[in-house]
PDB file of N, CA and C in Angstrom:
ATOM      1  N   UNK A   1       0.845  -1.170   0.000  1.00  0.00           N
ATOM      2  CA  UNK A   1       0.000   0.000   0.000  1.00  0.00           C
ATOM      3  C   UNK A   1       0.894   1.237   0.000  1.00  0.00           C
ATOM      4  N   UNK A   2       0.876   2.183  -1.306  1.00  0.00           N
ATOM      5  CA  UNK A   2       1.401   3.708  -0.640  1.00  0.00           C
ATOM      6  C   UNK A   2       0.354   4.715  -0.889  1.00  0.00           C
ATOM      7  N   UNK A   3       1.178   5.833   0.318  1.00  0.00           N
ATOM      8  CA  UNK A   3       0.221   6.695   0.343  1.00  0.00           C
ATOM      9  C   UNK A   3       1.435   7.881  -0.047  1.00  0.00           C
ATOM     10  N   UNK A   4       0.649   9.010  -0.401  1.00  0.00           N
ATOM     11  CA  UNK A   4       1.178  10.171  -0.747  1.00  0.00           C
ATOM     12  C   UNK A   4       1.889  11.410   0.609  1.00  0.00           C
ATOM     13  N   UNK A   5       0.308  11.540   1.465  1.00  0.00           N
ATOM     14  CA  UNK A   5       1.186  12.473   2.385  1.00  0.00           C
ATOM     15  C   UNK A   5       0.686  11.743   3.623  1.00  0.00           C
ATOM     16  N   UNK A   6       1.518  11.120   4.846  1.00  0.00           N
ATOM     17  CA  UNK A   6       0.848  10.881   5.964  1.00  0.00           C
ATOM     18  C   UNK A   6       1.877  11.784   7.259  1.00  0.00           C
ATOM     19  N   UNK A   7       0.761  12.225   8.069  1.00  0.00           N
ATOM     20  CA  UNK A   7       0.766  12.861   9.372  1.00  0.00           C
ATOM     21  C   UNK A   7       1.199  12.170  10.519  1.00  0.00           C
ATOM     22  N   UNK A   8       1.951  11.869  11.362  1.00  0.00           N
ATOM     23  CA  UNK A   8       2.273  10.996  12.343  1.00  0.00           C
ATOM     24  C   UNK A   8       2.611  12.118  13.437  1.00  0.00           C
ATOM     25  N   UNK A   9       1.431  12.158  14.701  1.00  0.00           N
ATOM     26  CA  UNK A   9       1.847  13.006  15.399  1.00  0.00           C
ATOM     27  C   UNK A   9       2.613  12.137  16.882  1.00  0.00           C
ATOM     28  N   UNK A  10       3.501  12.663  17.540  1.00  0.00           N
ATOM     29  CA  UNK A  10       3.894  11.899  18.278  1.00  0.00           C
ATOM     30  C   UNK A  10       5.497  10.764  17.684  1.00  0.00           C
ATOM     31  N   UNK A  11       5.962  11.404  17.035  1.00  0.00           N
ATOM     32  CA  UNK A  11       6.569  10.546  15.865  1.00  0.00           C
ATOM     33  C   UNK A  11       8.585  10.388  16.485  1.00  0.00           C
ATOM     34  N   UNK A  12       8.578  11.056  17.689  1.00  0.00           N
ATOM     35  CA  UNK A  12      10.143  11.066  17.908  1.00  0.00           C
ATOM     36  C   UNK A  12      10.544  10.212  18.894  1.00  0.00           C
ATOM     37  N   UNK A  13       9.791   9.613  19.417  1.00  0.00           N
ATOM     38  CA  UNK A  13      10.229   7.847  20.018  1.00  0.00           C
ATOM     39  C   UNK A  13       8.582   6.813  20.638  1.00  0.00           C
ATOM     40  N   UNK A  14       9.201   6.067  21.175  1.00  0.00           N
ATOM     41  CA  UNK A  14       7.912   4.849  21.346  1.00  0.00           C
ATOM     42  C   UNK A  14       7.136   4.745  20.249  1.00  0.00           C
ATOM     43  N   UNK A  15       6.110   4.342  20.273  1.00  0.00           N
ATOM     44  CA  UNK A  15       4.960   3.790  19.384  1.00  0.00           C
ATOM     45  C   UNK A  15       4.844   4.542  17.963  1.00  0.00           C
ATOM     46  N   UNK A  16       4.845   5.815  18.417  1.00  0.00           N
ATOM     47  CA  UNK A  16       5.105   7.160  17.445  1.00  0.00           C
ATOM     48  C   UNK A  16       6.318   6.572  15.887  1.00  0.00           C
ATOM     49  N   UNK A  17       7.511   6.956  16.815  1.00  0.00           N
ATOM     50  CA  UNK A  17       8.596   6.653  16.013  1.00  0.00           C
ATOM     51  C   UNK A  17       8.144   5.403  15.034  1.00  0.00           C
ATOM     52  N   UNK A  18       7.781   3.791  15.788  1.00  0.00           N
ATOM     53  CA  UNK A  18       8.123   2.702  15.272  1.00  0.00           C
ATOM     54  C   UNK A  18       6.805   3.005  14.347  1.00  0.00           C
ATOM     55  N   UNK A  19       5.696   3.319  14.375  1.00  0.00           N
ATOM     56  CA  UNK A  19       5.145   3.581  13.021  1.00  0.00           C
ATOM     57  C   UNK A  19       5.264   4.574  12.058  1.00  0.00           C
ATOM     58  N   UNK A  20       6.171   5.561  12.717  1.00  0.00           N
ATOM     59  CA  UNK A  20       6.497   6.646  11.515  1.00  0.00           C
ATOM     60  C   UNK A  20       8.093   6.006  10.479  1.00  0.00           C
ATOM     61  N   UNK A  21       8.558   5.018  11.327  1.00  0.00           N
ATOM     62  CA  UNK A  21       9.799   4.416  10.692  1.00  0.00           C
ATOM     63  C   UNK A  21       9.106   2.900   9.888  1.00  0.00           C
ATOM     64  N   UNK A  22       7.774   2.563  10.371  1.00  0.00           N
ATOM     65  CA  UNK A  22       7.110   1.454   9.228  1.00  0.00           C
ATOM     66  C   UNK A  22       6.511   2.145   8.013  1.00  0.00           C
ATOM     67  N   UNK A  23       6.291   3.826   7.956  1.00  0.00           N
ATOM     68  CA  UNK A  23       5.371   4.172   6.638  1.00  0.00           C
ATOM     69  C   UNK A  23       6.932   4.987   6.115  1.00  0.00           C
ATOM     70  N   UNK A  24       7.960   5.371   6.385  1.00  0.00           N
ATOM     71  CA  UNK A  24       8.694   6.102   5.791  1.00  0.00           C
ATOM     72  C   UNK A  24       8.616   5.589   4.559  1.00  0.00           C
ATOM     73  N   UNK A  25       8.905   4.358   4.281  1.00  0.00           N
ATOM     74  CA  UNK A  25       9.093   4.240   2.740  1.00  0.00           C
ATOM     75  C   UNK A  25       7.703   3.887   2.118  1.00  0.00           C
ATOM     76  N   UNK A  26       6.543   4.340   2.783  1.00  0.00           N
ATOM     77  CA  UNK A  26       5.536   3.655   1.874  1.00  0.00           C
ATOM     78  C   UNK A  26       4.430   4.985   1.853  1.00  0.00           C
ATOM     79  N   UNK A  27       5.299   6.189   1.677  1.00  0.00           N
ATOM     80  CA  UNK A  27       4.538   7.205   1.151  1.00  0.00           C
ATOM     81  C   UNK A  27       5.451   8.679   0.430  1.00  0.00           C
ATOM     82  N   UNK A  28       5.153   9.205  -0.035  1.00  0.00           N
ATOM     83  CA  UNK A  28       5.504  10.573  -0.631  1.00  0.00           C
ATOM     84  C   UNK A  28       5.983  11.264   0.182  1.00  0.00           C
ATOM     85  N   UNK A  29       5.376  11.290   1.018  1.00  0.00           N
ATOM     86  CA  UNK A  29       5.805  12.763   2.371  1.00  0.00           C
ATOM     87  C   UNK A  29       5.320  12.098   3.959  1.00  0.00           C
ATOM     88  N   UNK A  30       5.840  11.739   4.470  1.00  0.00           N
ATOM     89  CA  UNK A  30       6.175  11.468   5.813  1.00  0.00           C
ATOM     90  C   UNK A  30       6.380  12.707   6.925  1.00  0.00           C
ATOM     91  N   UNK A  31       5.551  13.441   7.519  1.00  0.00           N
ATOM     92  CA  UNK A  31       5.180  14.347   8.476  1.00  0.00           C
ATOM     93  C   UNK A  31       5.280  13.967   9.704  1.00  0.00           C
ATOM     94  N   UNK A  32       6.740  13.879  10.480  1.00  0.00           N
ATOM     95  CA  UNK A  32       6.754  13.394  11.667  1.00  0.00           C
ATOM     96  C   UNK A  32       6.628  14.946  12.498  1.00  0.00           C
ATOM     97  N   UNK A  33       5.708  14.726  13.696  1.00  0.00           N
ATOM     98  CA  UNK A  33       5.138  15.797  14.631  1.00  0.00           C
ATOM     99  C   UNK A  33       5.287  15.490  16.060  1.00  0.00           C
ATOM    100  N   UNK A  34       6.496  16.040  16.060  1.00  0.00           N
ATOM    101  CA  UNK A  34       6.835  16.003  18.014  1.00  0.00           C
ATOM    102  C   UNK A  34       6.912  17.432  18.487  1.00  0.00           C
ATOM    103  N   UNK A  35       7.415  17.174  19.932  1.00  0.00           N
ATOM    104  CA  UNK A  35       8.188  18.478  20.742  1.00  0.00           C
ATOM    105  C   UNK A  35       9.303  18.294  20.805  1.00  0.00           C
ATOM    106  N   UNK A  36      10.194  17.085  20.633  1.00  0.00           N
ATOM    107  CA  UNK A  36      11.412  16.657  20.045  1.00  0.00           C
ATOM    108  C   UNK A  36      12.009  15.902  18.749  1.00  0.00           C
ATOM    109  N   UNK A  37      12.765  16.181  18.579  1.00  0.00           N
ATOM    110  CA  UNK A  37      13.795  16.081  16.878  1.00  0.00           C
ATOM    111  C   UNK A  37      12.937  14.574  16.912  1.00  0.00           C
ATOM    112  N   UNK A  38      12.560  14.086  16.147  1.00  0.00           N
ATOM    113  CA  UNK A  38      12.068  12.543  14.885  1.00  0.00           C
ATOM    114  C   UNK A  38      13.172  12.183  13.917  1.00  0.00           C
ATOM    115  N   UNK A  39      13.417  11.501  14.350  1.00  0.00           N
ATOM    116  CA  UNK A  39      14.615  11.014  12.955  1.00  0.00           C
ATOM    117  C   UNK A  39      14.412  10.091  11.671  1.00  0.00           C
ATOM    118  N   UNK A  40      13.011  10.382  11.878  1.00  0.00           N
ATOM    119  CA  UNK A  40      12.160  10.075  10.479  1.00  0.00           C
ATOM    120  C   UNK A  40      11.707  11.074   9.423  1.00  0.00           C
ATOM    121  N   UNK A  41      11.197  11.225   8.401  1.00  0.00           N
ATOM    122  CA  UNK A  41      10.549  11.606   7.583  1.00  0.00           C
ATOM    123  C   UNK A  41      11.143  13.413   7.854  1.00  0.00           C
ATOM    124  N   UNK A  42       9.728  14.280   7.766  1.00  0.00           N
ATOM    125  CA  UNK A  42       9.819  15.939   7.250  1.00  0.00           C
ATOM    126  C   UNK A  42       9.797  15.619   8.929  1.00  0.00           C
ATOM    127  N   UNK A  43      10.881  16.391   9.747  1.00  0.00           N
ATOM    128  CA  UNK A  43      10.140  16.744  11.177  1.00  0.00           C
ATOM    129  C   UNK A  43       9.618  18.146  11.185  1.00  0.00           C
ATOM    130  N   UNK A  44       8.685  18.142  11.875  1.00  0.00           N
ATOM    131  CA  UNK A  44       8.102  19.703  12.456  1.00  0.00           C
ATOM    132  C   UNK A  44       7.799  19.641  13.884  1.00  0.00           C
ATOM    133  N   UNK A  45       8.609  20.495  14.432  1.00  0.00           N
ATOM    134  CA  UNK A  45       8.764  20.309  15.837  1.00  0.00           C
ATOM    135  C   UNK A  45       7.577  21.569  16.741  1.00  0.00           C
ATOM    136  N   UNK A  46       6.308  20.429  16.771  1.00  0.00           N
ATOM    137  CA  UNK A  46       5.001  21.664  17.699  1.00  0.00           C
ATOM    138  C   UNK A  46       4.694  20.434  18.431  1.00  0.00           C
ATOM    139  N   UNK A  47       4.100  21.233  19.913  1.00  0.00           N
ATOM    140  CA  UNK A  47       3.452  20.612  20.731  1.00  0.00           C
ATOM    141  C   UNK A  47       1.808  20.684  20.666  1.00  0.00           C
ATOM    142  N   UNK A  48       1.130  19.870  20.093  1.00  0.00           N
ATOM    143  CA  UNK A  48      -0.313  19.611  20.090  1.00  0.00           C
ATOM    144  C   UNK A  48      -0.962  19.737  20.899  1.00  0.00           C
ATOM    145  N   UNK A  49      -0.599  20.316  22.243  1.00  0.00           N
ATOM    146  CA  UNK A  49      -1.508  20.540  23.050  1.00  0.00           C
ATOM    147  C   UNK A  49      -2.162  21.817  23.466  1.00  0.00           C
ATOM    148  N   UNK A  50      -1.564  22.896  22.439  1.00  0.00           N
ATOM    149  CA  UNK A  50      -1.733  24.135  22.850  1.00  0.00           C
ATOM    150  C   UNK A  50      -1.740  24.538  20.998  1.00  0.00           C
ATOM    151  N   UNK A  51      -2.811  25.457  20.888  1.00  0.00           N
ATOM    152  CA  UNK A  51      -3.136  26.160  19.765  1.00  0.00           C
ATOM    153  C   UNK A  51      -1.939  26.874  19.130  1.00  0.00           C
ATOM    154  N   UNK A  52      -1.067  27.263  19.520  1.00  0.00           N
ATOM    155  CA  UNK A  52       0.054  27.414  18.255  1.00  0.00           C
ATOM    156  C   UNK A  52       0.592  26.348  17.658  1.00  0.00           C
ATOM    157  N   UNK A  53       0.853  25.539  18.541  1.00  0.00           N
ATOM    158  CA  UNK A  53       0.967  23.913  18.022  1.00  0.00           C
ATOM    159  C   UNK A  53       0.700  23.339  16.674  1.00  0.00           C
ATOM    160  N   UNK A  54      -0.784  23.322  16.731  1.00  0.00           N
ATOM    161  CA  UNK A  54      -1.962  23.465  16.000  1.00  0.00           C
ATOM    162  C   UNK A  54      -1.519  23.827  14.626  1.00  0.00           C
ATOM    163  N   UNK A  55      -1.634  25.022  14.704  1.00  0.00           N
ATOM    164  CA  UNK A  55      -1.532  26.066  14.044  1.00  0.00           C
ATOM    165  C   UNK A  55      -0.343  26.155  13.001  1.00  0.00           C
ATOM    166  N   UNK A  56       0.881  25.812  13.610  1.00  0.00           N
ATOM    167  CA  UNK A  56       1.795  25.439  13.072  1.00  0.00           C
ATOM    168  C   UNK A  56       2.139  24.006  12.133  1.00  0.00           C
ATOM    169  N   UNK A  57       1.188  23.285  12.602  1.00  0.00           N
ATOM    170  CA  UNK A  57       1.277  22.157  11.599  1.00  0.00           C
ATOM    171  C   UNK A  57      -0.144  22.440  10.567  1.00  0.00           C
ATOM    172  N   UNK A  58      -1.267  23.171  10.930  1.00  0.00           N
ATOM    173  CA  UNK A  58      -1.867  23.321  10.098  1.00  0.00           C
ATOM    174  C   UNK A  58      -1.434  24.133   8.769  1.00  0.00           C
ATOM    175  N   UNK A  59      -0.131  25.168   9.091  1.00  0.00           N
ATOM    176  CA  UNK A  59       0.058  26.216   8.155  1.00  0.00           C
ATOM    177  C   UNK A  59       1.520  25.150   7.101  1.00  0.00           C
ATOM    178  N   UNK A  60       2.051  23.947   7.618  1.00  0.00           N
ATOM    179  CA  UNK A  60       2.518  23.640   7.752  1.00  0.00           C
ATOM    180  C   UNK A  60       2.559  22.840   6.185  1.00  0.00           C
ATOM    181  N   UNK A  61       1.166  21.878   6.375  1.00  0.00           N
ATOM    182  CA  UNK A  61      -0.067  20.888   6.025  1.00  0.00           C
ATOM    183  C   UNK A  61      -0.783  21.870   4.500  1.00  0.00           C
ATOM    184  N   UNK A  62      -1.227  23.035   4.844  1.00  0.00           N
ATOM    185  CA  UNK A  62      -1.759  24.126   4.250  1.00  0.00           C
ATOM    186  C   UNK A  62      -3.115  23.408   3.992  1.00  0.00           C
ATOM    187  N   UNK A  63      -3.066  23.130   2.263  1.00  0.00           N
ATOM    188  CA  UNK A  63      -4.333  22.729   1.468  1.00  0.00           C
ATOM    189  C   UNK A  63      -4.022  21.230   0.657  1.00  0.00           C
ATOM    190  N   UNK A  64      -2.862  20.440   1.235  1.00  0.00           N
ATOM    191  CA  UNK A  64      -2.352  19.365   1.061  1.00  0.00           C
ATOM    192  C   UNK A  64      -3.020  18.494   1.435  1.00  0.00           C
ATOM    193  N   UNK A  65      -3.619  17.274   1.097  1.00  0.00           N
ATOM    194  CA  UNK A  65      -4.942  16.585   1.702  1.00  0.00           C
ATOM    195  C   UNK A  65      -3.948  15.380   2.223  1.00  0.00           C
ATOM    196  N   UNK A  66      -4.542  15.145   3.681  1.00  0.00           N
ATOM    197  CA  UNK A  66      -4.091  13.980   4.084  1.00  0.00           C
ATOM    198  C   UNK A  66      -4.515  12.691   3.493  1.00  0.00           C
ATOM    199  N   UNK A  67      -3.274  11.646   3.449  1.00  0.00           N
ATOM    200  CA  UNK A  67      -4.082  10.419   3.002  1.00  0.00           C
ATOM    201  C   UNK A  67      -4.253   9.629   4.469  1.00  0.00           C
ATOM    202  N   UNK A  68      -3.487  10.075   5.602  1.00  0.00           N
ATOM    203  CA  UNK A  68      -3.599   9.447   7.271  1.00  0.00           C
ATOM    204  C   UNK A  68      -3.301  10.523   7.990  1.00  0.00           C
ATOM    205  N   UNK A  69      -3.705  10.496   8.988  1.00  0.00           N
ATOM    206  CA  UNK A  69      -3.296  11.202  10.053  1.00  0.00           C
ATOM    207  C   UNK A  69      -3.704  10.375  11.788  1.00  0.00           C
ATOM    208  N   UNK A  70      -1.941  10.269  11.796  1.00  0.00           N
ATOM    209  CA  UNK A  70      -2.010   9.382  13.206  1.00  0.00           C
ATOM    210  C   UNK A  70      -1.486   9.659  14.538  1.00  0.00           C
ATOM    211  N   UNK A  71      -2.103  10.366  15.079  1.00  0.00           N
ATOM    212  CA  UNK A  71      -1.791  10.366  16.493  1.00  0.00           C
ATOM    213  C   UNK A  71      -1.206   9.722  17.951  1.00  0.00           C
ATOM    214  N   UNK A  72      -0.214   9.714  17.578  1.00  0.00           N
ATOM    215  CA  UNK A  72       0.497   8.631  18.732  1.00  0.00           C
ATOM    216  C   UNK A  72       0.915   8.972  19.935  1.00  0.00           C
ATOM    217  N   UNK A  73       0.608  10.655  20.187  1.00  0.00           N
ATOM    218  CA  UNK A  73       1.745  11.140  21.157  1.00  0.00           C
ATOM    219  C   UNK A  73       0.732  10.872  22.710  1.00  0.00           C
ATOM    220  N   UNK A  74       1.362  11.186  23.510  1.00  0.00           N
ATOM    221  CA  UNK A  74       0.684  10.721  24.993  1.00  0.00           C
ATOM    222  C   UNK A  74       1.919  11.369  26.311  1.00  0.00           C
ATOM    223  N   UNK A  75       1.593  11.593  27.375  1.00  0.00           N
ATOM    224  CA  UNK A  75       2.112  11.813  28.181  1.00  0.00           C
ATOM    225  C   UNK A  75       1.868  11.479  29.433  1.00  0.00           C
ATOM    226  N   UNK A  76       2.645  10.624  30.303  1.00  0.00           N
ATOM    227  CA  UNK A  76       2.109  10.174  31.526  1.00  0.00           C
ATOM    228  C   UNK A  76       1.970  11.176  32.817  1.00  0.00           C
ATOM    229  N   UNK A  77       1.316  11.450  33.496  1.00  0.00           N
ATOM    230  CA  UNK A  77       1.250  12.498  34.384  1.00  0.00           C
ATOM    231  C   UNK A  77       1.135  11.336  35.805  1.00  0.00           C
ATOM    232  N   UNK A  78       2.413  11.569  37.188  1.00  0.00           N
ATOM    233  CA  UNK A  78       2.163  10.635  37.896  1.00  0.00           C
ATOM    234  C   UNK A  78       0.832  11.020  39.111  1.00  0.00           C
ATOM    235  N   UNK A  79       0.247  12.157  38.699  1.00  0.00           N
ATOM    236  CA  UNK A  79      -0.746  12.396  39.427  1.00  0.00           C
ATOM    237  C   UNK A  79      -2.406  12.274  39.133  1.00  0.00           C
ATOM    238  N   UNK A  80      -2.588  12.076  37.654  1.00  0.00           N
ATOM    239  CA  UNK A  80      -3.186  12.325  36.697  1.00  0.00           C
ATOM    240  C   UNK A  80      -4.610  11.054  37.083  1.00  0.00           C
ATOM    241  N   UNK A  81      -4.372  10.275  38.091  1.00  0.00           N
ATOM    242  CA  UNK A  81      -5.421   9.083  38.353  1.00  0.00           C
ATOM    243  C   UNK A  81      -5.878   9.317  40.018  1.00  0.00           C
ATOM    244  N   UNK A  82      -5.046  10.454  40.830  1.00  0.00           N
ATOM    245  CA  UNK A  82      -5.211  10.898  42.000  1.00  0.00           C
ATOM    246  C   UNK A  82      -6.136  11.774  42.196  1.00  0.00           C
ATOM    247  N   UNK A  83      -6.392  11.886  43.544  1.00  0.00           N
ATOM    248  CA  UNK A  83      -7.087  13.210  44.054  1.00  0.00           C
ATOM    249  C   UNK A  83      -6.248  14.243  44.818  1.00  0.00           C
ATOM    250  N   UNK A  84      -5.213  13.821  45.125  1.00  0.00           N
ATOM    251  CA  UNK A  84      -4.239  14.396  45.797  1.00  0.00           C
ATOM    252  C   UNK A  84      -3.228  15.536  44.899  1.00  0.00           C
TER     253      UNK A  84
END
């Protein structure tokens, strides 16, 4: 299967990386999207959690139609299941 342009957000290690390093060769443009360097594909370095982020991969992206867009990124918070 190739695709032309795919989005991989989360793309500069764990789960991220190992599927942005399984589509590198099986598309046109490879869009790896971290807050740190990806040593895959186009990197663009925004954090998705805050509207410039956003913004920056949207202006990024422009009017280029995705053929995927995959979201991998995550962050563990050790308080995040507490009340404390």
């Amino acid at each position: 299967m190739s695709f032309k342009t795919v989005l991989v957000a989360g793309a500069s290690r764990g789960v991220g990386l190992a599927v942005a390093e399984h589509l590198v060769d099986r598309t046109d443009r490879l869009v790896a999207v971290s807050r740190t360097a990806a040593p895959v594909g186009e990197w663009l370095q925004a954090d998705l959690a805050n509207l410039a982020g956003v913004e920056t991969v949207a202006h990024a992206i422009a009017d280029e139609p995705l053929d995927a867009l995959l979201y991998m990124g995550g962050t563990w918070e050790t308080d995040a299941f507490t009340t404390q």
